[in-house]
Every structure is written in C-alpha cells, then in structure tokens.
N, C-alpha and C. Protein backbone atom coordinates (compact mmCIF):
# COMPACT_ATOMS: atom_id res chain seq x y z
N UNK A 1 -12.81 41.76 69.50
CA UNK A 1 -12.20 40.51 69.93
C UNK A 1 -10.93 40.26 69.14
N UNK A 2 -10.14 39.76 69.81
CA UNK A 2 -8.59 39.45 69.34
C UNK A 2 -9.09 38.22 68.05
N UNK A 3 -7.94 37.66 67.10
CA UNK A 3 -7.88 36.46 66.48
C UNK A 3 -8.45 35.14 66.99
N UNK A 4 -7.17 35.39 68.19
CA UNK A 4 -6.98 33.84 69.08
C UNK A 4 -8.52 33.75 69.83
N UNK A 5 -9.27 34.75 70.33
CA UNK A 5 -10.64 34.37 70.53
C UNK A 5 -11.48 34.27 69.65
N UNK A 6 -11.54 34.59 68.50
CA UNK A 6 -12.60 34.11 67.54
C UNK A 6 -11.64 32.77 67.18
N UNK A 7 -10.76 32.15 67.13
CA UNK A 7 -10.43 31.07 66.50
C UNK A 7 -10.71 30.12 67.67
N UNK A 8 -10.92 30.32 69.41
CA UNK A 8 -11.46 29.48 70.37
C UNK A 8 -12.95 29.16 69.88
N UNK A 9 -13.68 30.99 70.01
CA UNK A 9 -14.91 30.00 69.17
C UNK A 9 -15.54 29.43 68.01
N UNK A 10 -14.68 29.95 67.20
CA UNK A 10 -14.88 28.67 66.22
C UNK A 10 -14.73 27.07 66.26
N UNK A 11 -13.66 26.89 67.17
CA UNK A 11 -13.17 25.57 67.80
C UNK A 11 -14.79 25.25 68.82
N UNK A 12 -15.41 25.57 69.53
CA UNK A 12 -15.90 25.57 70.51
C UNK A 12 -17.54 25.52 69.41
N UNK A 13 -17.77 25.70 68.35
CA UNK A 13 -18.97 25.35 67.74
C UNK A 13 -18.85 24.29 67.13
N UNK A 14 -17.45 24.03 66.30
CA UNK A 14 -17.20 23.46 66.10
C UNK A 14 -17.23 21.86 66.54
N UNK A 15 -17.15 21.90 68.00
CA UNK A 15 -17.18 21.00 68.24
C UNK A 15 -18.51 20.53 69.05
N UNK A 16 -19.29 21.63 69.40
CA UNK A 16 -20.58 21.57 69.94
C UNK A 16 -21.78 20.78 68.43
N UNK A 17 -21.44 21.31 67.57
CA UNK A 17 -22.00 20.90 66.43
C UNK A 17 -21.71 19.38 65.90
N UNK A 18 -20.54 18.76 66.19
CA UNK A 18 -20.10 17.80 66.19
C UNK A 18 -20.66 16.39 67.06
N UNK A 19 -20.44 16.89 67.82
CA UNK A 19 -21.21 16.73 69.24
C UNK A 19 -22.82 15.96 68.99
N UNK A 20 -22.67 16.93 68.63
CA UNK A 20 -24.41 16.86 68.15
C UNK A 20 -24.83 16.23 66.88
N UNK A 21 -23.74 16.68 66.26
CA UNK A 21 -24.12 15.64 64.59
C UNK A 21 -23.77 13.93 65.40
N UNK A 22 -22.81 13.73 65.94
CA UNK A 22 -22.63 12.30 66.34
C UNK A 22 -23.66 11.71 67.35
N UNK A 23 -24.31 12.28 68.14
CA UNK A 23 -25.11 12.09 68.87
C UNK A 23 -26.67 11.59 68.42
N UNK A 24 -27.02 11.95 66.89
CA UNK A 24 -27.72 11.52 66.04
C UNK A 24 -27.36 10.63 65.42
N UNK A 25 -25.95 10.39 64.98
CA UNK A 25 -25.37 9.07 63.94
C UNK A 25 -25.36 8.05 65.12
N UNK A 26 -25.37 8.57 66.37
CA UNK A 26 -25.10 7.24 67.15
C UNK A 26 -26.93 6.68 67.19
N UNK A 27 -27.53 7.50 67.38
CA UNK A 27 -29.32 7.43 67.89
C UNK A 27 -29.61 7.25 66.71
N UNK A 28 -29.72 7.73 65.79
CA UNK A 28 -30.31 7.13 64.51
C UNK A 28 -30.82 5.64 64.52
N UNK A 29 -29.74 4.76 64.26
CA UNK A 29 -29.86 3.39 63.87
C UNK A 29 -30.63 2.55 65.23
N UNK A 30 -29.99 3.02 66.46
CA UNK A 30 -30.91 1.93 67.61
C UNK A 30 -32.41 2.54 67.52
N UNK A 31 -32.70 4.29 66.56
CA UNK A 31 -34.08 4.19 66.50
C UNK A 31 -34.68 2.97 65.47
N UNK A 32 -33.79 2.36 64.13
CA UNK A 32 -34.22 2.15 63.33
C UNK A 32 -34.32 0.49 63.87
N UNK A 33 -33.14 -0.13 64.82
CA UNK A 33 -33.01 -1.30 65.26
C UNK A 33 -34.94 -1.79 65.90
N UNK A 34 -35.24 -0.58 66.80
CA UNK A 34 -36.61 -0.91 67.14
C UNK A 34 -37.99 -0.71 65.82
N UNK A 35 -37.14 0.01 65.11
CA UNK A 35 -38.29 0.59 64.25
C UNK A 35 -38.54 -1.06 63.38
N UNK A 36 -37.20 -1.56 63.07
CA UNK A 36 -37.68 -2.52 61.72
C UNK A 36 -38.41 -3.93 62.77
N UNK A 37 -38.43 -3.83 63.67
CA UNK A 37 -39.52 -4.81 64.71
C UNK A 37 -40.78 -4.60 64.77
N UNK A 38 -41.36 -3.31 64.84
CA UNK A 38 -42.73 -2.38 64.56
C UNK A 38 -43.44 -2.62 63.14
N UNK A 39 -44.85 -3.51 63.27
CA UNK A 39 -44.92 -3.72 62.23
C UNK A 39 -45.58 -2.43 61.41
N UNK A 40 -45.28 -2.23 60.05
CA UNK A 40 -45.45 -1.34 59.24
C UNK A 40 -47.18 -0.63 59.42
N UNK A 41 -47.41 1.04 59.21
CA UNK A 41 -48.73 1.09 59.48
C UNK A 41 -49.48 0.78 61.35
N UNK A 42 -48.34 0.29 61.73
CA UNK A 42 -48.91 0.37 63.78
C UNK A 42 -48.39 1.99 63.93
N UNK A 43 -48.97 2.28 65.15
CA UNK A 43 -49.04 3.48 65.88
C UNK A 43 -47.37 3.65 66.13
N UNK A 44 -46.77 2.52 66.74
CA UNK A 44 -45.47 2.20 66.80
C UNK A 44 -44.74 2.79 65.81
N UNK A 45 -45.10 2.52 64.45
CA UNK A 45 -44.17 2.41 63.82
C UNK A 45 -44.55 4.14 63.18
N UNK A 46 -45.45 4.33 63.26
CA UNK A 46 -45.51 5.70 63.01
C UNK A 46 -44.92 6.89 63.66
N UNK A 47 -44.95 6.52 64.98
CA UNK A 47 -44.07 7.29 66.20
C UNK A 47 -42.73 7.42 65.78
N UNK A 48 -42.24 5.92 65.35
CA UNK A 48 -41.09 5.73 64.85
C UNK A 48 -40.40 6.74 63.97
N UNK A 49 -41.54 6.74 62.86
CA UNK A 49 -41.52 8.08 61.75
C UNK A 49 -40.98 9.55 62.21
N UNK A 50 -41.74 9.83 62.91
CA UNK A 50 -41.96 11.34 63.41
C UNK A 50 -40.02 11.74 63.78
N UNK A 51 -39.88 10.36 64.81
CA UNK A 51 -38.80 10.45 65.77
C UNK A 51 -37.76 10.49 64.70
N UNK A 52 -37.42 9.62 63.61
CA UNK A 52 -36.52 9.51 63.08
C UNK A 52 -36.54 10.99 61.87
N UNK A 53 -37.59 10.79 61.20
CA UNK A 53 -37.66 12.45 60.19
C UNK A 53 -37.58 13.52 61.50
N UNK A 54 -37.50 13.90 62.66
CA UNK A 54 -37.70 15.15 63.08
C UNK A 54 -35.57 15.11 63.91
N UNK A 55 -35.58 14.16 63.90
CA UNK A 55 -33.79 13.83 64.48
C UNK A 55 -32.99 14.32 63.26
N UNK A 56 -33.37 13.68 62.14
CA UNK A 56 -32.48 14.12 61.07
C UNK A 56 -32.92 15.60 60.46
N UNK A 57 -33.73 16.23 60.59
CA UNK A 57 -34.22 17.26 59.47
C UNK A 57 -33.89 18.31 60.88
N UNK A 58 -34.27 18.24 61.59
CA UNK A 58 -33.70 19.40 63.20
C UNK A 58 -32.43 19.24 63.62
N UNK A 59 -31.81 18.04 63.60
CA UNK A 59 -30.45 17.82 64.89
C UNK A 59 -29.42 17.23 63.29
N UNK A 60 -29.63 16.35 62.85
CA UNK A 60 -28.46 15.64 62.30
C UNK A 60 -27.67 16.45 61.00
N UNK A 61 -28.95 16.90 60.17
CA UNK A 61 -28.98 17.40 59.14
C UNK A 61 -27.69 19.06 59.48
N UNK A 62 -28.87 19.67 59.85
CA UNK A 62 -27.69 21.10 60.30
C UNK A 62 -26.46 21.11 61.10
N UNK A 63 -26.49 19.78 62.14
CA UNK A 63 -25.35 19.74 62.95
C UNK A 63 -23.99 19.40 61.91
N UNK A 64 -24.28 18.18 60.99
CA UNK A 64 -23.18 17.86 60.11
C UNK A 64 -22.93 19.19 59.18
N UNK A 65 -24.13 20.31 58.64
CA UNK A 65 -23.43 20.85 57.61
C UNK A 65 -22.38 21.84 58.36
N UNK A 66 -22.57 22.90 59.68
CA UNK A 66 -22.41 23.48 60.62
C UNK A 66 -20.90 22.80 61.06
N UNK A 67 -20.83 21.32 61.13
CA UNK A 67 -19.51 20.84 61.83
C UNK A 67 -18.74 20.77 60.55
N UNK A 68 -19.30 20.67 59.15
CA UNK A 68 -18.02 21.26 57.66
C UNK A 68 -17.82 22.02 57.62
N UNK A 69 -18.47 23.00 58.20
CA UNK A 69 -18.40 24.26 57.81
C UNK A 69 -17.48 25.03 58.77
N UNK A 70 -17.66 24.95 59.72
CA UNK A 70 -16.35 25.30 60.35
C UNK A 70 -15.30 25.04 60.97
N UNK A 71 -15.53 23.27 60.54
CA UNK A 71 -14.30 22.09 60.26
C UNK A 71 -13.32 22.95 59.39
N UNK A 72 -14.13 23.30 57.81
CA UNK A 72 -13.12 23.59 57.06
C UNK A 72 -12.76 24.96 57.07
N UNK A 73 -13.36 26.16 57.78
CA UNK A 73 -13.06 27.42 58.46
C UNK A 73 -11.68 27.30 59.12
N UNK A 74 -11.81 26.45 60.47
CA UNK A 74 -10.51 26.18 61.07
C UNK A 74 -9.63 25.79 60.00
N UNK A 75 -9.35 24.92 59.64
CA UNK A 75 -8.32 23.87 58.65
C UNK A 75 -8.04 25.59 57.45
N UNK A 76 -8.64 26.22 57.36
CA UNK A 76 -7.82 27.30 56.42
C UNK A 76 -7.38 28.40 57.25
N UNK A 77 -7.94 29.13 58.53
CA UNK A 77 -8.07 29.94 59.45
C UNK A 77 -6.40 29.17 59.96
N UNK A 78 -6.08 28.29 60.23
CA UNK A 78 -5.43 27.84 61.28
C UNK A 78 -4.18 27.38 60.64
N UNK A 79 -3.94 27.61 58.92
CA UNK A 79 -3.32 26.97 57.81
C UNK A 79 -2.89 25.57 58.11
N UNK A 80 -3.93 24.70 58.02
CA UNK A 80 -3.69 23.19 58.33
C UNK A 80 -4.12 22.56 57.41
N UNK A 81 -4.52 22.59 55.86
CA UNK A 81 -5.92 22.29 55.88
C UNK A 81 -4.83 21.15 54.66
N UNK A 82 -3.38 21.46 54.59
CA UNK A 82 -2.54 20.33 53.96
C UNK A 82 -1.64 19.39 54.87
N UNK A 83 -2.00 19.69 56.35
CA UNK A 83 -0.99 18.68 57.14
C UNK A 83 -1.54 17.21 57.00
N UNK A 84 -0.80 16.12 57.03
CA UNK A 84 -1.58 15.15 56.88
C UNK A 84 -2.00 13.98 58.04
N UNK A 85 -1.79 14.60 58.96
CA UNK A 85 -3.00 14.07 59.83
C UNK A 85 -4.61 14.34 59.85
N UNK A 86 -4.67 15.86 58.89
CA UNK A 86 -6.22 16.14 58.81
C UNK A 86 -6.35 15.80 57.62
N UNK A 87 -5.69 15.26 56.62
CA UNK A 87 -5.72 14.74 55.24
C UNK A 87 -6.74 13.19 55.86
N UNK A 88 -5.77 12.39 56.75
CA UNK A 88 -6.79 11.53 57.54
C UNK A 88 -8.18 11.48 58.06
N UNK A 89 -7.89 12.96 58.91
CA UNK A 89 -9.02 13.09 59.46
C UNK A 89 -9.97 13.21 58.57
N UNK A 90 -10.19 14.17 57.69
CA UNK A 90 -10.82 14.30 56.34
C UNK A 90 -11.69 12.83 55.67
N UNK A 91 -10.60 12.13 55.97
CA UNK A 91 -10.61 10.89 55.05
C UNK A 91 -11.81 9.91 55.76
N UNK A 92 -11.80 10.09 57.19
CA UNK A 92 -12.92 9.27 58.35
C UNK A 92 -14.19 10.42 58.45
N UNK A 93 -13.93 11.47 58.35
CA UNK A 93 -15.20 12.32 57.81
C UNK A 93 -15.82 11.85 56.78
N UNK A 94 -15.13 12.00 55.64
CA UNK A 94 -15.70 11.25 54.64
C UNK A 94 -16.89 10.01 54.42
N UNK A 95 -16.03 9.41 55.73
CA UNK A 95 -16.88 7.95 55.90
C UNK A 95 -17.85 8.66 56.55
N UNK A 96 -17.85 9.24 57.55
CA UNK A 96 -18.68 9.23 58.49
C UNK A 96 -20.22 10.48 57.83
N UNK A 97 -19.97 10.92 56.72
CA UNK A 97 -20.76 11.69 55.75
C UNK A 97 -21.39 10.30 54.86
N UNK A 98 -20.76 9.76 54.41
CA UNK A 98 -21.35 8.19 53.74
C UNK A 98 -22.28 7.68 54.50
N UNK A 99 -21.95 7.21 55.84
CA UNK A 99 -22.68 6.87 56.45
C UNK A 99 -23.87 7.57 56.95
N UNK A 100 -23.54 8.97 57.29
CA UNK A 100 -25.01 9.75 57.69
C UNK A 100 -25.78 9.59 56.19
N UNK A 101 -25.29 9.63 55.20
CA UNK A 101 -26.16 9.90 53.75
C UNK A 101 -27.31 8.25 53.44
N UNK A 102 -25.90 7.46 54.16
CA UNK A 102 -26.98 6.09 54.27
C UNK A 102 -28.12 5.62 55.15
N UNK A 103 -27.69 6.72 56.31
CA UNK A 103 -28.88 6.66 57.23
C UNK A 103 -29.91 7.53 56.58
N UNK A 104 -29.78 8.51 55.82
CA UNK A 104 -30.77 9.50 55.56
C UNK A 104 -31.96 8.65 54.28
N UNK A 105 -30.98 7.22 53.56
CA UNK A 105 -32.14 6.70 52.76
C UNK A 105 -32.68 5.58 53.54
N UNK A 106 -32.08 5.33 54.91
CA UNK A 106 -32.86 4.11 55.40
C UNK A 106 -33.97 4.63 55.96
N UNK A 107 -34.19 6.38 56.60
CA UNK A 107 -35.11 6.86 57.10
C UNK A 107 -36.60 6.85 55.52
N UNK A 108 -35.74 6.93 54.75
CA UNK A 108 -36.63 7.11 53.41
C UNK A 108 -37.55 5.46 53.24
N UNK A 109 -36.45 4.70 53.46
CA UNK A 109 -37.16 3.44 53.12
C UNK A 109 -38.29 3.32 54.39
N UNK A 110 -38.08 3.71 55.41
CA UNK A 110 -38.67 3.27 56.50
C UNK A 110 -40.22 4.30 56.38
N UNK A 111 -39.88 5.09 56.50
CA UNK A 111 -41.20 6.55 56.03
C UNK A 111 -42.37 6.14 54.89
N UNK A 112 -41.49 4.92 53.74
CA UNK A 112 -42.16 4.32 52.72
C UNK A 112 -42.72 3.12 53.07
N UNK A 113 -42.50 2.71 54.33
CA UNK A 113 -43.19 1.68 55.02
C UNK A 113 -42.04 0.71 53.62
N UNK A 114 -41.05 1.03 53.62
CA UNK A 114 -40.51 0.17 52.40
C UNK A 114 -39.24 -0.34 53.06
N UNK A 115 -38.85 -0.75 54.03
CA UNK A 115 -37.54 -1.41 54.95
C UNK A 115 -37.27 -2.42 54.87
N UNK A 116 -36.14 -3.36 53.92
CA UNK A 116 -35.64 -4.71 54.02
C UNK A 116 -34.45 -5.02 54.66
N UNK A 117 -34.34 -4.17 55.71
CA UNK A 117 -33.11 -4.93 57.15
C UNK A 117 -33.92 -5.32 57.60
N UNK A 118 -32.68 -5.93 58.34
CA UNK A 118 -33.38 -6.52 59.89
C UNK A 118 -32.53 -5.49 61.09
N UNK A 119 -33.41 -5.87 62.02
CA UNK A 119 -32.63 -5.18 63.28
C UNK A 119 -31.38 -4.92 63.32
N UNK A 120 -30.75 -6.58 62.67
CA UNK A 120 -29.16 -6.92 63.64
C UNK A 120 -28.31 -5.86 62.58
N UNK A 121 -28.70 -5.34 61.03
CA UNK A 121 -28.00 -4.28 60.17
C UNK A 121 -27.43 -3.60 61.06
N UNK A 122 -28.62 -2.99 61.29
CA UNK A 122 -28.95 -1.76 62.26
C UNK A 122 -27.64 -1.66 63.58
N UNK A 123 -28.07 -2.54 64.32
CA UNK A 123 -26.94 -3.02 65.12
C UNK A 123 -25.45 -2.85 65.01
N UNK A 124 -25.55 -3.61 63.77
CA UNK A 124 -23.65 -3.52 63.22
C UNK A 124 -23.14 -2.11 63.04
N UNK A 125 -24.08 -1.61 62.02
CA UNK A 125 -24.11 -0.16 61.47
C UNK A 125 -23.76 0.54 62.72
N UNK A 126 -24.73 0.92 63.69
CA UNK A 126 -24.31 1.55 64.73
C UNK A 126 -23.30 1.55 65.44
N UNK A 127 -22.28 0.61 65.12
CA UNK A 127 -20.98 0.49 65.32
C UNK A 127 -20.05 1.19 65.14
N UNK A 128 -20.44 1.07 63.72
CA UNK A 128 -19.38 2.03 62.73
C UNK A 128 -18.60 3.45 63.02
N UNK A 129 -19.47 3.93 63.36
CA UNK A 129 -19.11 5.31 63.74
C UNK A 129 -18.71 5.84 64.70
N UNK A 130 -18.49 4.71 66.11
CA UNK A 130 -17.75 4.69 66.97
C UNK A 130 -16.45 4.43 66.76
N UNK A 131 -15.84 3.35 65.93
CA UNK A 131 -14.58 3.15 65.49
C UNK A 131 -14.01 4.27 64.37
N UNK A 132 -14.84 5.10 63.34
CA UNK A 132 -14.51 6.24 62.78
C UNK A 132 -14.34 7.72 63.84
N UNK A 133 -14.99 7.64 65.21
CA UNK A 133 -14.73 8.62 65.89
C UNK A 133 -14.11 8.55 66.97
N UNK A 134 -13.59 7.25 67.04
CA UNK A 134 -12.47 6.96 67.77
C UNK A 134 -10.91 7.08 66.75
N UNK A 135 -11.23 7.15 65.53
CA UNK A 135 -10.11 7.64 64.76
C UNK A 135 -9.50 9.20 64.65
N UNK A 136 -10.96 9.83 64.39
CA UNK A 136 -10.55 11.17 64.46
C UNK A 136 -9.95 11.96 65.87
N UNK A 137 -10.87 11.58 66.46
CA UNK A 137 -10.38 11.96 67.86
C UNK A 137 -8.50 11.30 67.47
N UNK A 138 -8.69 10.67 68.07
CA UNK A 138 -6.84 10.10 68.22
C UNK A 138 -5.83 11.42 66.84
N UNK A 139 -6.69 11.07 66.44
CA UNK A 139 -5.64 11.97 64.97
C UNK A 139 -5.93 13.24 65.42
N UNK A 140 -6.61 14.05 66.17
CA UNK A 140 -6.69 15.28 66.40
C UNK A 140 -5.78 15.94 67.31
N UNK A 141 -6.11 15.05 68.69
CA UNK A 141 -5.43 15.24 69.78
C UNK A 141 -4.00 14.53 69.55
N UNK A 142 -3.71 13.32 68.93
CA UNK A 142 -1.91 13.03 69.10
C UNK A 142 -1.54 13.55 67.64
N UNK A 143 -2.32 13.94 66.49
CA UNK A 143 -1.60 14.35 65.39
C UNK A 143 -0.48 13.54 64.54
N UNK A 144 -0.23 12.13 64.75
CA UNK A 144 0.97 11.08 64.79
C UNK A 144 1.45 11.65 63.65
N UNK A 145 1.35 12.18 62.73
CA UNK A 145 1.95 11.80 61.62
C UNK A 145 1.52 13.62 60.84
C-alpha cells in the first residue's frame, strides 16, 4: 500500500474510534441521569451498574485510548502536530479527557451505591461535550487560524 492509503486509514479509525468514544461521553451521563432516580440496591439500579461498568470498560475506555493514539499518529505522520489550530484542538481534547475521567469516578461513586448528584448534574454535564465537539469539529474542517 502507498503512504496516502495508510494515512486514509489511519484517518478512517481514527475517526471510527472517535465516533465511538463520543457516543459513550454522550450515553454515559443520561445513563447516570436515570440511574441517580433508582433507588440504591433495586434491581434498577443494579442493571444500571452492569450498563454503565460494561459501556466504559468495552466501548469508552478503548475507544478514547485508540482515538489518542492515532490522533497523535496523524498529527506527527501528517507533520501538524505544531500548527495551531490542533494546538486548539488538543486543548478541547483535553477537556473532553477531563470529562470522560469524571465520568469514570461518577460510575465509581454509583457502583458504591455512593452518588451525591442529582439527575439535573447529569443533565448539564451531558451538555458539555457537545459544545467541546462542536469545537473540534469546526477547528478541523475550517482550520481558522
């Protein structure tokens, strides 16, 4: 295979993995929005368990390391990895790694039957990462700067 096709699929896991890591940061929290309603110890809330430890430890967990990993493959492969629109992009990754790391102790608190949100956290939170991946995107595809 030529360069330019291994550098498509790298782009092309890249973003399948992505894909998929966000698809958990988005599902995560509306699992946790129903979960902190379920009272602690119900069948409910145990289901809850399973769903949220088997999302992050199968889908969220490997999808994010998989989307650094050949996030930062491309960004050296492609010599970008000092332009500073991905200095940005970088920078909303960042967040958006904060935030998966904060979902990964709310699954902890919740597993401990130990959860002091309320739903509406949950709610807001799940926000977040729509306005961080509405950043990257834009900085990828127009590059402004």
């Amino acid at each position: 295979m030529s360069v330019y096709t291994w550098q498509q699929i790298l782009v092309s896991v890249h973003v399948v993995f992505m894909v998929a890591w966000m698809a958990g940061i988005f599902y995560l929290p509306r699992l946790f929005v129903y979960h902190a309603s379920a009272e602690p110890g119900s069948d409910k809330s145990e289901t809850f368990k399973v769903m949220e430890r088997k999302l992050l430890r199968g889908i969220m967990n490997p999808s994010m390391v998989l989307t650094l990993v050949t996030g930062i493959a491309l960004a050296f492969w492609m010599r970008m990895y000092d332009d500073p629109w991905l200095m940005a992009k970088a920078a909303l990754v960042l967040a958006l790694i904060g935030i998966h790391f904060w979902l990964v102790a709310r699954q902890r608190d919740f597993a401990a039957d130990a959860n002091t949100r309320s739903s509406r956290t949950y709610r807001i939170v799940n926000e977040v990462p729509v306005l961080l991946l509405l950043g990257i995107v834009v900085l990828v595809i127009v590059k402004p700067f």
